[in-house]
C-alpha atoms as a PDB file:
ATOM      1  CA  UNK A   1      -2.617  -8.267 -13.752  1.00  0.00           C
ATOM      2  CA  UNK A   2      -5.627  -9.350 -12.002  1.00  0.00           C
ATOM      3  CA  UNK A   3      -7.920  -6.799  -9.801  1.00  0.00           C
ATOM      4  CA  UNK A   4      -7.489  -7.278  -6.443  1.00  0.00           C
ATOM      5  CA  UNK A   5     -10.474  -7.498  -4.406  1.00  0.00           C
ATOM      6  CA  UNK A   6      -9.851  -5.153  -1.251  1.00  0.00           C
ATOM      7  CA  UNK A   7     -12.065  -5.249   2.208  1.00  0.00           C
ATOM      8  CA  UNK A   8     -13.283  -1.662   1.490  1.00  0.00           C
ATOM      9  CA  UNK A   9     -15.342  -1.782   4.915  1.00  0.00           C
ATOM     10  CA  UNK A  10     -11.996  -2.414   6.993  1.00  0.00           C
ATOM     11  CA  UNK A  11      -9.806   0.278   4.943  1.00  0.00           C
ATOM     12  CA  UNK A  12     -12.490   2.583   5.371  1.00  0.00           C
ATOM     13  CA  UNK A  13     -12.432   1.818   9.389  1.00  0.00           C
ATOM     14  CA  UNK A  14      -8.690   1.680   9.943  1.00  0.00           C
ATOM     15  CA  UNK A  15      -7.451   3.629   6.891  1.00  0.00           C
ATOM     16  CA  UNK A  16      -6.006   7.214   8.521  1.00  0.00           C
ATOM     17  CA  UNK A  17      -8.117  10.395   7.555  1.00  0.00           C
ATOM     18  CA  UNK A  18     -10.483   8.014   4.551  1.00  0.00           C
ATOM     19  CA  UNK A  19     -12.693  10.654   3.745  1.00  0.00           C
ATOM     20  CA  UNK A  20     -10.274  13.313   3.105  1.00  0.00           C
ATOM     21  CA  UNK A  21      -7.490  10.588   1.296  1.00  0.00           C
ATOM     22  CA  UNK A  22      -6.501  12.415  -2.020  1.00  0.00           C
ATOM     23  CA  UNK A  23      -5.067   8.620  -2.166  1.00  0.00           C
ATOM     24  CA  UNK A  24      -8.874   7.092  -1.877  1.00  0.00           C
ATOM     25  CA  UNK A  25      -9.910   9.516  -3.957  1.00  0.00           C
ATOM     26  CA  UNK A  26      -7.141   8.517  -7.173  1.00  0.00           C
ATOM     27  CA  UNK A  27      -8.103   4.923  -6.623  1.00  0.00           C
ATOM     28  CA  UNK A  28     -11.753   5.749  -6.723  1.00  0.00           C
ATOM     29  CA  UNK A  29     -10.722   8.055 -10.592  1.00  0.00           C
ATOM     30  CA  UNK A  30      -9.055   4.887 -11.337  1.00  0.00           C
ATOM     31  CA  UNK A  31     -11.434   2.277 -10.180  1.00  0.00           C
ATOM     32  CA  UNK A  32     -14.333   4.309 -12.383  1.00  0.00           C
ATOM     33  CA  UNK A  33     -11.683   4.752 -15.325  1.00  0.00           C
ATOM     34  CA  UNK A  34     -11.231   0.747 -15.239  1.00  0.00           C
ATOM     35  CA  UNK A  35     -14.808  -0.131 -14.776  1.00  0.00           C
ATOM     36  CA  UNK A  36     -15.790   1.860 -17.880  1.00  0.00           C
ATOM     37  CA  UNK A  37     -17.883   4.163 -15.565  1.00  0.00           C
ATOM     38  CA  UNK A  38     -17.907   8.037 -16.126  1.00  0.00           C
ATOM     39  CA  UNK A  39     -14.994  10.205 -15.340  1.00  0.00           C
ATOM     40  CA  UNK A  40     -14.761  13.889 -15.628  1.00  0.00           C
ATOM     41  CA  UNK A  41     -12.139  15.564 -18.438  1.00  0.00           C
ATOM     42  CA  UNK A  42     -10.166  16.885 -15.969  1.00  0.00           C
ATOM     43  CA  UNK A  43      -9.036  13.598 -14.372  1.00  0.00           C
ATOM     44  CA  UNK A  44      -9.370  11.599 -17.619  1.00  0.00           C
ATOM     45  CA  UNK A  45      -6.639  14.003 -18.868  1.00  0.00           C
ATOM     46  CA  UNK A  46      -4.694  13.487 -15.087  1.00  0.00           C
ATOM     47  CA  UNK A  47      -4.736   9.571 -15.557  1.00  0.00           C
ATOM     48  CA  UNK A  48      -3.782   9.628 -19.469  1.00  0.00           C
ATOM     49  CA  UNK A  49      -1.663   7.542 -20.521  1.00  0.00           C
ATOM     50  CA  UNK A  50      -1.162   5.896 -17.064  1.00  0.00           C
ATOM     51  CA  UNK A  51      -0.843   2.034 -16.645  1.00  0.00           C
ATOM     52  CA  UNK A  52      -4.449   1.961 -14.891  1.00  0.00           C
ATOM     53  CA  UNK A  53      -4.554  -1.270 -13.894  1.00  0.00           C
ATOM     54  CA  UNK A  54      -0.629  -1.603 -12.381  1.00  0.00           C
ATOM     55  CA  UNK A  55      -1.046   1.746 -10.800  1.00  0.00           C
ATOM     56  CA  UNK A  56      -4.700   0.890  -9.172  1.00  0.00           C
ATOM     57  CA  UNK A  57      -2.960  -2.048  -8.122  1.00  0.00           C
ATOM     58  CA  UNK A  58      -0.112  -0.505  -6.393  1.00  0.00           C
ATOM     59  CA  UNK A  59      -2.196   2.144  -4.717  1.00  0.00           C
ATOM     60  CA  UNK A  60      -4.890  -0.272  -3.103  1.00  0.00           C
ATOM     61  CA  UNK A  61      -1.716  -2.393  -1.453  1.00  0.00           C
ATOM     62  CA  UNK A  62      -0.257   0.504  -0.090  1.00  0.00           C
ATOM     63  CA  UNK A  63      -3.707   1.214   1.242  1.00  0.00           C
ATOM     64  CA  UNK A  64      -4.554  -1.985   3.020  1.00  0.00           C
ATOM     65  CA  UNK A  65      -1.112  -2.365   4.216  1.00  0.00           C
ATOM     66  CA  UNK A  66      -1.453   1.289   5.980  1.00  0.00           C
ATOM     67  CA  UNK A  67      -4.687   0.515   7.402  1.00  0.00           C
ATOM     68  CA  UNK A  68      -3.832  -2.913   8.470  1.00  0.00           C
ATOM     69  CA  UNK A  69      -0.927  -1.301  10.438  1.00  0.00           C
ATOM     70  CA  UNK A  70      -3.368   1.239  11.604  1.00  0.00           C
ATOM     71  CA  UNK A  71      -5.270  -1.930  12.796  1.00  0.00           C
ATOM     72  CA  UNK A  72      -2.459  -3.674  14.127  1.00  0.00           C
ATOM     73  CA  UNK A  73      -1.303  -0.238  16.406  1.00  0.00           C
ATOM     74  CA  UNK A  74      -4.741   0.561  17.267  1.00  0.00           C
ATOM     75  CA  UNK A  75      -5.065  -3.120  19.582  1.00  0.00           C
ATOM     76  CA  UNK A  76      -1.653  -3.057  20.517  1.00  0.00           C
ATOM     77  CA  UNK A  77      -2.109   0.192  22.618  1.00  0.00           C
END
C-alpha cells in the first residue's frame, strides 16, 4: 500500500477540534511507528500487531474527507 501524502496544513485548519483529535493523535503513534521514529511502550503495545500501514491509511482518509467537508460547509454558509 503506498503512503499517502496528506495536506497536513489544510486538515489542521478545517479538521474539527485538531488539537484535541484522539484520531490525530493515533495517526501521529502510527506515523512515528512507520517512520521507525520512537514510540513509547505503552502505545507500541496499543498498536501491536496492527496492520500499520492499512490502518494509517484508513485513518488519514477519514481525516481529510471530514475536514474537506468541514471546508466545504464552512463556505457554503
Amino acid at each position: 500500500m503506498a503512503t499517502t501524502t496528506i495536506d497536513w496544513d489544510f486538515v489542521e485548519r478545517f479538521y474539527p477540534n485538531y488539537y484535541s483529535c484522539s484520531t490525530i493523535t493515533l495517526i501521529d503513534i502510527l506515523t512515528r511507528a512507520r517512520d521507525g521514529e520512537e514510540v513509547s511502550l505503552s502505545d507500541q503495545t496499543f498498536i501491536e500487531g496492527w496492520d500499520v500501514e492499512r490502518e494509517l491509511h484508513r485513518l488519514e482518509r477519514k481525516v481529510f474527507n471530514e475536514a474537506y467537508e468541514n471546508m466545504k460547509n464552512t463556505f457554503n454558509n
